[in-house]
C-alpha atoms as a PDB file:
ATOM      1  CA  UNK A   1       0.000   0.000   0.000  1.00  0.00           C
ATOM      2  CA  UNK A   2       1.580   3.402  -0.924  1.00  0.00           C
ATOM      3  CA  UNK A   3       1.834   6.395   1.618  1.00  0.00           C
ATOM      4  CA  UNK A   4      -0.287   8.218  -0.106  1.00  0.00           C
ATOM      5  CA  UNK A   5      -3.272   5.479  -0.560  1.00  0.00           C
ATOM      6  CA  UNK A   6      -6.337   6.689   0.103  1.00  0.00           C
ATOM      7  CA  UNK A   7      -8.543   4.294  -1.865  1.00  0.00           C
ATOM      8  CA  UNK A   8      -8.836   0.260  -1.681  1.00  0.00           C
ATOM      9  CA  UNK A   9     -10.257  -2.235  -4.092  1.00  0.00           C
ATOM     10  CA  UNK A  10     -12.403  -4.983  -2.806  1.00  0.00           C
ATOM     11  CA  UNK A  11     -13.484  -7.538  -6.134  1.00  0.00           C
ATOM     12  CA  UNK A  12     -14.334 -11.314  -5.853  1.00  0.00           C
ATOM     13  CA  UNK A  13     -14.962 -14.150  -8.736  1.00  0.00           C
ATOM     14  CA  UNK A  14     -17.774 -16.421  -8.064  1.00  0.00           C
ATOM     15  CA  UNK A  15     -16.245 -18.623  -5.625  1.00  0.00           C
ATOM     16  CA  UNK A  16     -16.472 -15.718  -3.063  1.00  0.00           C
ATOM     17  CA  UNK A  17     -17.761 -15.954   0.619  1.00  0.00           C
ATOM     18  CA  UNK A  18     -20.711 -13.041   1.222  1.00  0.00           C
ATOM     19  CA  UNK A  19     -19.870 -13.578   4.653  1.00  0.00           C
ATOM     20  CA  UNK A  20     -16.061 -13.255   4.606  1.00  0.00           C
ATOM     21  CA  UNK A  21     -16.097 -10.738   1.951  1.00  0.00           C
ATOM     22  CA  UNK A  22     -18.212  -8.391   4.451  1.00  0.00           C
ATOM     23  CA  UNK A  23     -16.290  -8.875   7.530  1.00  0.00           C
ATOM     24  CA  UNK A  24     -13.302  -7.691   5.226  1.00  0.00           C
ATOM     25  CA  UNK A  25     -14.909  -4.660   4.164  1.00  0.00           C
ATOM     26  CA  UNK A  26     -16.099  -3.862   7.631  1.00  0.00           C
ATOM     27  CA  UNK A  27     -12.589  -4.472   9.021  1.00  0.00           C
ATOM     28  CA  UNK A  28     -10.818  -2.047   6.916  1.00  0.00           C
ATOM     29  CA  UNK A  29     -13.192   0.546   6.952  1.00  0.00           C
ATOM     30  CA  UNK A  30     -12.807   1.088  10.396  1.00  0.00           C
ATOM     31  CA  UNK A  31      -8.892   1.079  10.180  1.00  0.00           C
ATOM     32  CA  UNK A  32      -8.833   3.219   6.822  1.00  0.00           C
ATOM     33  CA  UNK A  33     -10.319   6.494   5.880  1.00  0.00           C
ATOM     34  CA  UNK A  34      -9.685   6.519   2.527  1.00  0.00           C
ATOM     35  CA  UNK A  35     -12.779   5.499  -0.305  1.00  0.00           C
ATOM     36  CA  UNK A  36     -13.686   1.506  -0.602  1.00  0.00           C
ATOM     37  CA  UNK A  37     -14.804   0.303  -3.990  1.00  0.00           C
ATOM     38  CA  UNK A  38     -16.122  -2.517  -4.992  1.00  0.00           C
ATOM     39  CA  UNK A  39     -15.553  -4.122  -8.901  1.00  0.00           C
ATOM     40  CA  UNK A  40     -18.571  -5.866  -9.671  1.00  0.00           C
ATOM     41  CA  UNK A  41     -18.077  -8.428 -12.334  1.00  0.00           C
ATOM     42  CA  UNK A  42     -21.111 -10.627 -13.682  1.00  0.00           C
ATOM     43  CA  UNK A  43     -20.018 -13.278 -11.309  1.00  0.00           C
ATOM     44  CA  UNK A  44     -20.252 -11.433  -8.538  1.00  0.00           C
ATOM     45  CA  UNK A  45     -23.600  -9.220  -8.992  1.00  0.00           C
ATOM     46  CA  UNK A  46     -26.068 -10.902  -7.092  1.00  0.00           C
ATOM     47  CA  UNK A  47     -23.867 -10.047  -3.563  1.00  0.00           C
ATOM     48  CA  UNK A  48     -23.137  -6.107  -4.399  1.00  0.00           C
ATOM     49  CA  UNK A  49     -26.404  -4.585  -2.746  1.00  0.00           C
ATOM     50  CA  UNK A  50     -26.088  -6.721   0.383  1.00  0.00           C
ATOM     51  CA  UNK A  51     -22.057  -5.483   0.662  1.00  0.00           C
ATOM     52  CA  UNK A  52     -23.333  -1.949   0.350  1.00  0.00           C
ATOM     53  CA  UNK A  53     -26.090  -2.139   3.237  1.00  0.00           C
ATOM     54  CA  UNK A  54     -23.747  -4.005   5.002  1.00  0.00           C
ATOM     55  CA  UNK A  55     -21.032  -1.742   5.012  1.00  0.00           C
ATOM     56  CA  UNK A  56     -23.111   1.033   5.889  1.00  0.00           C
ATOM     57  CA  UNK A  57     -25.002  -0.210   8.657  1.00  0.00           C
ATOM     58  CA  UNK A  58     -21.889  -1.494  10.277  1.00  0.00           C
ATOM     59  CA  UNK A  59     -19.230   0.931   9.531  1.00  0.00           C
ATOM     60  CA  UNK A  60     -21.672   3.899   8.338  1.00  0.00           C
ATOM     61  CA  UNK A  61     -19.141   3.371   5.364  1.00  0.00           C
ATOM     62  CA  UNK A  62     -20.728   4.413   1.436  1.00  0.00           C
ATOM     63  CA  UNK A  63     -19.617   1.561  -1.074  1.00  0.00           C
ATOM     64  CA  UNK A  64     -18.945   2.628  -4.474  1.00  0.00           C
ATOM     65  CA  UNK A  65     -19.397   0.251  -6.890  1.00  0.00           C
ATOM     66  CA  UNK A  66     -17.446  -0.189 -10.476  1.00  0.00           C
ATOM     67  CA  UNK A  67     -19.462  -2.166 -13.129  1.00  0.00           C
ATOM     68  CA  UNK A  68     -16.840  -4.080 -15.186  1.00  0.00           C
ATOM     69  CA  UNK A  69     -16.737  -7.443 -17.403  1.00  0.00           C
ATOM     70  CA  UNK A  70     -14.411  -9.451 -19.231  1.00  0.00           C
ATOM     71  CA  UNK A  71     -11.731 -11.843 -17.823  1.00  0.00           C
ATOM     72  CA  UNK A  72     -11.840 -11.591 -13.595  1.00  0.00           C
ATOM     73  CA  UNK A  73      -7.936 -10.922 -12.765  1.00  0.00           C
ATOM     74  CA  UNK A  74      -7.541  -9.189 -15.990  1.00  0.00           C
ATOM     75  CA  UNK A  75     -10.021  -6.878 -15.337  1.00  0.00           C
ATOM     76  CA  UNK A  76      -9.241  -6.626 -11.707  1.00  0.00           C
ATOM     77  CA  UNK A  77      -6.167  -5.343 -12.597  1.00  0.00           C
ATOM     78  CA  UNK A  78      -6.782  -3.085 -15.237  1.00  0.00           C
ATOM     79  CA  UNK A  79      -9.677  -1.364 -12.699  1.00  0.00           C
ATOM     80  CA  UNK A  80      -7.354  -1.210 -10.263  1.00  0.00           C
ATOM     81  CA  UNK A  81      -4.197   0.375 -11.866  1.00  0.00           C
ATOM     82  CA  UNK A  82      -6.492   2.665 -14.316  1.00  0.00           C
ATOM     83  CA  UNK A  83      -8.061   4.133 -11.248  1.00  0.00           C
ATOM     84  CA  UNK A  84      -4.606   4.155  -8.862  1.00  0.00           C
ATOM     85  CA  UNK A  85      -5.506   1.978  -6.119  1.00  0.00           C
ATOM     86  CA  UNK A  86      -3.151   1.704  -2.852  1.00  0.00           C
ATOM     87  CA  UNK A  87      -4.496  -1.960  -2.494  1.00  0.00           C
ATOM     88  CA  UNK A  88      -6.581  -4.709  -4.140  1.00  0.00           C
ATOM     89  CA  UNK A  89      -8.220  -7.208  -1.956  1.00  0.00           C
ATOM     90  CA  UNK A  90      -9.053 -10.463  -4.181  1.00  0.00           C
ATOM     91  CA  UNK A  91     -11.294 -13.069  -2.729  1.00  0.00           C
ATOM     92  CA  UNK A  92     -11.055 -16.122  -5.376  1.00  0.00           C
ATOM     93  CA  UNK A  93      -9.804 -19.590  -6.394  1.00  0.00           C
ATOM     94  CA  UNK A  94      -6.352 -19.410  -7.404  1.00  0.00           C
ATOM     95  CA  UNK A  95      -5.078 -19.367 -11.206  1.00  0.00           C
ATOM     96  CA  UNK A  96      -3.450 -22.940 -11.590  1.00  0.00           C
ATOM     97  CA  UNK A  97      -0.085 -22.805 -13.910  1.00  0.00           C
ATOM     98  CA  UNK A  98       1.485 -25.528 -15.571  1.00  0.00           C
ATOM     99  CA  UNK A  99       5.220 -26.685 -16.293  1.00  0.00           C
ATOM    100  CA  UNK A 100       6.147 -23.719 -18.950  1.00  0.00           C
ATOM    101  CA  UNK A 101       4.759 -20.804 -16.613  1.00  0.00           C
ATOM    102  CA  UNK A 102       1.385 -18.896 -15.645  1.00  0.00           C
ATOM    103  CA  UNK A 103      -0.503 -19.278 -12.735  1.00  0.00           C
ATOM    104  CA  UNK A 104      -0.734 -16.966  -9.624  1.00  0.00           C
ATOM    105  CA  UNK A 105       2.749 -15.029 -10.410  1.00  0.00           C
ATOM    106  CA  UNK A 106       2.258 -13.079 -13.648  1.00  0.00           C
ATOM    107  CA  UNK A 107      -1.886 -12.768 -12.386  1.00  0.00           C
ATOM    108  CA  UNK A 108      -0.179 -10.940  -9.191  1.00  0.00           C
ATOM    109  CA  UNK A 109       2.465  -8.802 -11.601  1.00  0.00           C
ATOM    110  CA  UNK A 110      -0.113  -7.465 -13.285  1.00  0.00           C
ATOM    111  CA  UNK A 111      -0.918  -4.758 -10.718  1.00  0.00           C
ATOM    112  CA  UNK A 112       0.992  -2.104  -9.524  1.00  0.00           C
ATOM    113  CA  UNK A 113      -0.706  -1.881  -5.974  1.00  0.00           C
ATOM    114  CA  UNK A 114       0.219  -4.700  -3.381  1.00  0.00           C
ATOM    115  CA  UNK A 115      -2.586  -7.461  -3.401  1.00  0.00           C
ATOM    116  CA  UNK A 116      -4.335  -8.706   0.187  1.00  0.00           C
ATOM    117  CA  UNK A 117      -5.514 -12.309  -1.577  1.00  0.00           C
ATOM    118  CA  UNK A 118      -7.842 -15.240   0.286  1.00  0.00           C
ATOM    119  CA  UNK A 119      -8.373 -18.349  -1.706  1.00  0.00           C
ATOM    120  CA  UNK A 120     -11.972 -19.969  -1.008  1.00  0.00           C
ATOM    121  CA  UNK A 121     -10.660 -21.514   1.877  1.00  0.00           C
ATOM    122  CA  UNK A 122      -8.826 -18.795   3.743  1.00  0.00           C
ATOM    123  CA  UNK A 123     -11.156 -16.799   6.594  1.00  0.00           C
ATOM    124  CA  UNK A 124     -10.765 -13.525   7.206  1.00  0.00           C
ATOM    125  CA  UNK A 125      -9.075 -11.968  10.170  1.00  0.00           C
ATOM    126  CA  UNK A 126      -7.276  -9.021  11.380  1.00  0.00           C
ATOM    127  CA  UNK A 127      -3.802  -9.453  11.771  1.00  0.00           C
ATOM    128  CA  UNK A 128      -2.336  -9.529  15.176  1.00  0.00           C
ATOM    129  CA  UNK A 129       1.106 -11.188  13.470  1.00  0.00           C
ATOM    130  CA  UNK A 130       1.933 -10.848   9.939  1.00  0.00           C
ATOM    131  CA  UNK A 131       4.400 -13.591   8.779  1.00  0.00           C
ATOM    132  CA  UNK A 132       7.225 -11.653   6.312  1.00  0.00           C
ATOM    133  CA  UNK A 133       9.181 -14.317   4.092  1.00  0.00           C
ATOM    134  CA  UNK A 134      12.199 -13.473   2.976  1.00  0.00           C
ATOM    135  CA  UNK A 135      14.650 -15.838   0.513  1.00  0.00           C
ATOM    136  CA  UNK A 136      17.952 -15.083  -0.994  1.00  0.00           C
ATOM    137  CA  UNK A 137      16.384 -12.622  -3.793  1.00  0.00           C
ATOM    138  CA  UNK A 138      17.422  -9.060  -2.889  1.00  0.00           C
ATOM    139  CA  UNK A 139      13.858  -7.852  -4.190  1.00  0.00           C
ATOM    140  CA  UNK A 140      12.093  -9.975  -1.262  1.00  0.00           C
ATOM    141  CA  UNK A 141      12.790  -6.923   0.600  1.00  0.00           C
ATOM    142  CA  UNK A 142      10.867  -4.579  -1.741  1.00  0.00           C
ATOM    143  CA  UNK A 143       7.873  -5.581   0.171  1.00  0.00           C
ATOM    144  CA  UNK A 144       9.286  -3.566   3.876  1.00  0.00           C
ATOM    145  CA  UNK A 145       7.410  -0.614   3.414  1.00  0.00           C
ATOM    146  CA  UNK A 146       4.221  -1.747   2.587  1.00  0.00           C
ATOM    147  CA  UNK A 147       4.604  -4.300   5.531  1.00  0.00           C
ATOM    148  CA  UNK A 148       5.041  -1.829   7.643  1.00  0.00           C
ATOM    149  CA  UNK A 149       2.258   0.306   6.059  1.00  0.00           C
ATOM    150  CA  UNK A 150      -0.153  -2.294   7.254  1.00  0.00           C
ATOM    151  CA  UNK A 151       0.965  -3.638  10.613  1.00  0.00           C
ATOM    152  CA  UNK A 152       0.860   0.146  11.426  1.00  0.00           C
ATOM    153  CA  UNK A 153      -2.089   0.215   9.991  1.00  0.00           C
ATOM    154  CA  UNK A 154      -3.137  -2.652  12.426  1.00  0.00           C
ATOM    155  CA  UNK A 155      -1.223  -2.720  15.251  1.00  0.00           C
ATOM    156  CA  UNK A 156       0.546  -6.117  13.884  1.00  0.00           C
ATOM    157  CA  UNK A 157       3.844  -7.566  15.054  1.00  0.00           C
ATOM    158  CA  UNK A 158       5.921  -8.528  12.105  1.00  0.00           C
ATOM    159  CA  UNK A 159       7.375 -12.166  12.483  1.00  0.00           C
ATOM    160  CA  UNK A 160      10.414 -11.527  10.090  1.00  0.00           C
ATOM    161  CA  UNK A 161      10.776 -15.381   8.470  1.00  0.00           C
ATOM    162  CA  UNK A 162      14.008 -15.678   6.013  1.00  0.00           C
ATOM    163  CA  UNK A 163      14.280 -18.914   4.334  1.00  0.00           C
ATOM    164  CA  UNK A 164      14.900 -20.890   1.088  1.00  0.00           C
ATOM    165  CA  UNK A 165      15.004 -24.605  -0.270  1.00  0.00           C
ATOM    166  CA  UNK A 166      19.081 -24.287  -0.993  1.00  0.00           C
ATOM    167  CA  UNK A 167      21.284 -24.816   2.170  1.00  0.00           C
ATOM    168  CA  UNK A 168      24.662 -23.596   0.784  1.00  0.00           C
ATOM    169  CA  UNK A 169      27.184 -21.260   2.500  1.00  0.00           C
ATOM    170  CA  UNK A 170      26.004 -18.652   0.498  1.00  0.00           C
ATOM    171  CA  UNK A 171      22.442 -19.157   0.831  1.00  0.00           C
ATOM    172  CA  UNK A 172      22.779 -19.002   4.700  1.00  0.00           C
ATOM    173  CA  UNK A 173      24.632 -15.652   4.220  1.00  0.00           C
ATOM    174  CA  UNK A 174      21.997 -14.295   2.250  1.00  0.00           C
ATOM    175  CA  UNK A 175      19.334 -14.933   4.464  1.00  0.00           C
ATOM    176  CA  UNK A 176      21.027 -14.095   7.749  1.00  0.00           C
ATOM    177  CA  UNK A 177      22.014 -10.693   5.967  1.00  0.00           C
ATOM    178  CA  UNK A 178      17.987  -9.923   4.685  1.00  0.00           C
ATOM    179  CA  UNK A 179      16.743 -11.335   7.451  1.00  0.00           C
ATOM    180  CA  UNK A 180      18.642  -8.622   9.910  1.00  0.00           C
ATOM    181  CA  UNK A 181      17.343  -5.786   7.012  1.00  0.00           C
ATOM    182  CA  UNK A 182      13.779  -6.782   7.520  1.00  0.00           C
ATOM    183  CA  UNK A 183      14.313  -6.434  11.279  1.00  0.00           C
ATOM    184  CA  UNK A 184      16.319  -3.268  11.072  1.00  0.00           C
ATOM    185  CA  UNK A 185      13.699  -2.096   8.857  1.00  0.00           C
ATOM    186  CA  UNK A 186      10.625  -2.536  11.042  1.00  0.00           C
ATOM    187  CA  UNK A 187      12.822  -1.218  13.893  1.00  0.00           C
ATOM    188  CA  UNK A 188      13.013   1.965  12.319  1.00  0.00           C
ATOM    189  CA  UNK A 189       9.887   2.216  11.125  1.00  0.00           C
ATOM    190  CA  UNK A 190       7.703   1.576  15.072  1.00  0.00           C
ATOM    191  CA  UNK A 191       6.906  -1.666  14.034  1.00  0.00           C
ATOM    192  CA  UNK A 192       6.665  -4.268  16.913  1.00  0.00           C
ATOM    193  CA  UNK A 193       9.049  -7.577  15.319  1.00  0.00           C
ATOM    194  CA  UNK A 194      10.272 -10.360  15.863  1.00  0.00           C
ATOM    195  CA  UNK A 195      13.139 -12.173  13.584  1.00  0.00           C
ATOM    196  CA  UNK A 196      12.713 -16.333  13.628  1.00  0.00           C
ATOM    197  CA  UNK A 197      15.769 -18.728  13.069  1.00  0.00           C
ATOM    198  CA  UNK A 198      17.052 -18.569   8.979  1.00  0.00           C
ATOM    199  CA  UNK A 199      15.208 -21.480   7.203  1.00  0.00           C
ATOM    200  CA  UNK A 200      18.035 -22.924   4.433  1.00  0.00           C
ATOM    201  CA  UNK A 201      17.261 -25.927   3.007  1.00  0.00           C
ATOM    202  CA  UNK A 202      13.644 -26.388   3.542  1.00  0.00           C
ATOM    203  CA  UNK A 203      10.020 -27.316   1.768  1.00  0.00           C
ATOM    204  CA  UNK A 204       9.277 -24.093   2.017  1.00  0.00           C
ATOM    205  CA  UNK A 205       5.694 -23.978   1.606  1.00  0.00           C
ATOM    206  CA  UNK A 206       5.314 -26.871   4.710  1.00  0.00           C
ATOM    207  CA  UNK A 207       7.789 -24.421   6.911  1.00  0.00           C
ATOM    208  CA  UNK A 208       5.757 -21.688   6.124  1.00  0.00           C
ATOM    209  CA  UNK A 209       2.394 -23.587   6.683  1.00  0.00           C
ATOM    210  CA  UNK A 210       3.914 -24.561   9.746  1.00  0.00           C
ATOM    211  CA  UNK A 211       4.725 -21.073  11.091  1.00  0.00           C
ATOM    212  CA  UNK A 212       1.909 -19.325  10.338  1.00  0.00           C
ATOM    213  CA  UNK A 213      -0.139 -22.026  12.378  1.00  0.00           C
ATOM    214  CA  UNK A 214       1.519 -21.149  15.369  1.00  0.00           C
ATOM    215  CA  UNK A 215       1.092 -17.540  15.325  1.00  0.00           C
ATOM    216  CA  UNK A 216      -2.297 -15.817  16.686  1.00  0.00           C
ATOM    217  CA  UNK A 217      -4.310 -14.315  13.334  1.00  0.00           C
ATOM    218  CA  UNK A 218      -1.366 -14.107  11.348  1.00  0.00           C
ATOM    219  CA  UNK A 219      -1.290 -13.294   7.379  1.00  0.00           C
ATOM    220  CA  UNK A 220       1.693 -14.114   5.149  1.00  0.00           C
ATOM    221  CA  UNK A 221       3.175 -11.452   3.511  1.00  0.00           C
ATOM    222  CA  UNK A 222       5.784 -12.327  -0.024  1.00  0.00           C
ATOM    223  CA  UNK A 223       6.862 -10.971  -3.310  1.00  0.00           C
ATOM    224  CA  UNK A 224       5.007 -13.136  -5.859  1.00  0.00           C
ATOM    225  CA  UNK A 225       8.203 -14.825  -7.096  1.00  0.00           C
ATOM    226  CA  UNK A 226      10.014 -17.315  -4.417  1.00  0.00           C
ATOM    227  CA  UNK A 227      12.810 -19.136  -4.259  1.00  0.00           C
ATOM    228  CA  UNK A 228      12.928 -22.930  -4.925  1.00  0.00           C
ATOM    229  CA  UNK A 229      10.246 -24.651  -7.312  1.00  0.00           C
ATOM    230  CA  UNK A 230       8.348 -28.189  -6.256  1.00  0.00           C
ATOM    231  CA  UNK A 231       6.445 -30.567  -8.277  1.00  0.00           C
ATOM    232  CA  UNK A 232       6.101 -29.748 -12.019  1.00  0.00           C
ATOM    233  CA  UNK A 233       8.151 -27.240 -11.529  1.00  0.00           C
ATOM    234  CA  UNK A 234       5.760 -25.235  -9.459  1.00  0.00           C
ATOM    235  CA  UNK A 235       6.539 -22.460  -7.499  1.00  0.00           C
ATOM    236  CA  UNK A 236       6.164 -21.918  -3.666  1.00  0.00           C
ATOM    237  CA  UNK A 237       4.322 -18.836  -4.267  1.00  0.00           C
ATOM    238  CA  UNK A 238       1.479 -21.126  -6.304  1.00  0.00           C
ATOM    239  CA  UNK A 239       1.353 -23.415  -3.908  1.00  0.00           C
ATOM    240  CA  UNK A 240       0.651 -20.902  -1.169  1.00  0.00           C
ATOM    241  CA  UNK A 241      -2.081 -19.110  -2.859  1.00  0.00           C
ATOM    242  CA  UNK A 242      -3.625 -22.288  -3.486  1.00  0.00           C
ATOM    243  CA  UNK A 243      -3.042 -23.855   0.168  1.00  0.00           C
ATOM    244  CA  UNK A 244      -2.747 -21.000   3.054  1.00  0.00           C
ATOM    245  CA  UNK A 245      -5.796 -20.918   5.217  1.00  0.00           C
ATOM    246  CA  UNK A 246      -5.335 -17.015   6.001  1.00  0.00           C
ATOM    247  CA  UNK A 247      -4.668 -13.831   3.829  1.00  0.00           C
ATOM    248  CA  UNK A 248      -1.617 -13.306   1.616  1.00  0.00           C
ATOM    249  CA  UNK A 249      -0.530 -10.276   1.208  1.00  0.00           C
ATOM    250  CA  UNK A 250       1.480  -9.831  -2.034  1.00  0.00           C
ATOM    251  CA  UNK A 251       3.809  -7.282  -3.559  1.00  0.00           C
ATOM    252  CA  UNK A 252       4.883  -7.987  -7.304  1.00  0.00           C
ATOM    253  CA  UNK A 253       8.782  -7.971  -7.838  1.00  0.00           C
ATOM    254  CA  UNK A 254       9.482  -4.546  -9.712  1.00  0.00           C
ATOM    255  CA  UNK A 255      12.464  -3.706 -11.666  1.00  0.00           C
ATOM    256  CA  UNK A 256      14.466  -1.189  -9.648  1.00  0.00           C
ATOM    257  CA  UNK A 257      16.679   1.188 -11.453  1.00  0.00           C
ATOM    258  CA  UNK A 258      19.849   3.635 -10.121  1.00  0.00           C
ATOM    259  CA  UNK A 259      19.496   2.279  -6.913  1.00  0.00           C
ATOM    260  CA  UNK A 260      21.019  -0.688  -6.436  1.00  0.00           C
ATOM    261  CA  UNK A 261      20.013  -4.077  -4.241  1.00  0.00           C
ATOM    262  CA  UNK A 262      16.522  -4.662  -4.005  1.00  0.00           C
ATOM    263  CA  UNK A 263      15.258  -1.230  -4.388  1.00  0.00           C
ATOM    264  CA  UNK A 264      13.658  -1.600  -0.471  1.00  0.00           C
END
């Protein structure tokens, strides 16, 4: 989410949740004072009057709705970069890839705003711990600010997690080194954080999985590329979209240039 965000996107396809879709709106609302919109596709029609009474009789929050159509993350995108969105939230199954590419990643890269995404099966909840992974890519840090954008926003603690599935020398290096920036960074910044042990040489999606169970109503935060790939080739990042039980908050890796390392 950018410093100077002052409107957020709220779209679904038509797996969505009326329920969890409407304790996200409400949520936010009363954290952020900026403008929520809602994209309403044809899949998603039938639950856009009952979001906009809802919203206003719980938050005395106005709704304003966007009438769009054509492909759902397509669309979702081009809405929410055309109109300059600080943040998308995305309630909908996740784009499966195959063995030569696609998938969540280049669905995520397509907008310029960070993405808060739940899958059919994640529930919504405010974050009391959000879960920052870090691997041996300097851009994983490109997501600090808008980490700390929204456990401000909050009152999270960040749980600073750096890991990968390589356990070289070099690896370890890398990860100790982010991991302190991420820490540092949140320091800084008057975020409350923790940093976990370095992770080298690990399934990453079962560590992370694993983590993010033991942490009170915790979302995941990455960059939507990852380290390591798994069966057919498939890349942590798909697996989490498809698999996480909470929110994932997701920035999309940007090219930085003239400033060297990550751009963070």
């Amino acid at each position: 989410m950018e410093e100077t965000t002052t409107q957020i996107l709220f779209t679904s396809d038509s797996s969505q949740n009326q329920k969890t879709i409407s304790e996200a709106m409400v949520s936010i609302a009363r954290k952020f004072e900026g403008h929520i919109h809602w994209l309403q596709i044809p899949a998603n029609a039938s639950i856009t009057q009952a979001l906009v009474d809802d919203l206003k009789k719980r938050a005395n929050r106005n709704l304003t709705v966007t009438v769009k159509s054509g492909e759902f993350w397509s669309t979702a995108s081009k809405c929410s970069n055309t109109l300059g969105f600080g943040m998308a939230v995305i309630f909908a199954e996740s784009k499966m890839g195959s063995m030569i590419g696609g998938g969540m990643t280049p669905c995520i890269h397509k907008f310029n705003a960070p993405v808060l995404y739940l899958n059919p099966n994640a529930k919504w909840i405010e974050p009391k711990n959000i879960l920052m992974l870090l691997d041996t890519n300097s851009f994983s840090r490109q997501q600090f600010f808008r980490v700390s954008h929204i456990a401000n926003m909050f009152r999270s603690k960040v749980q600073v997690l750096a890991l990968s599935d390589k356990s070289d020398k070099e690896t370890e290096r890398y990860l100790i080194v982010y991991s302190d920036h991420g820490f540092d960074y949140m320091k800084r910044h008057g975020v409350m954080v923790d940093e976990l042990k370095t992770q080298p040489g690990v399934d990453m999606v079962e560590t992370v999985i694993a983590a993010a169970s033991k942490l009170s109503s915790c979302w995941v935060s990455c960059m939507n590329q990852t380290d390591g790939t798994r069966f057919m080739k498939t890349s942590p990042y798909q697996h989490l979209c498809n698999q996480l039980p909470v929110p994932l908050f997701s920035c999309s890796v940007r090219e930085v240039v003239g400033q060297g390392g990550g751009g963070y």
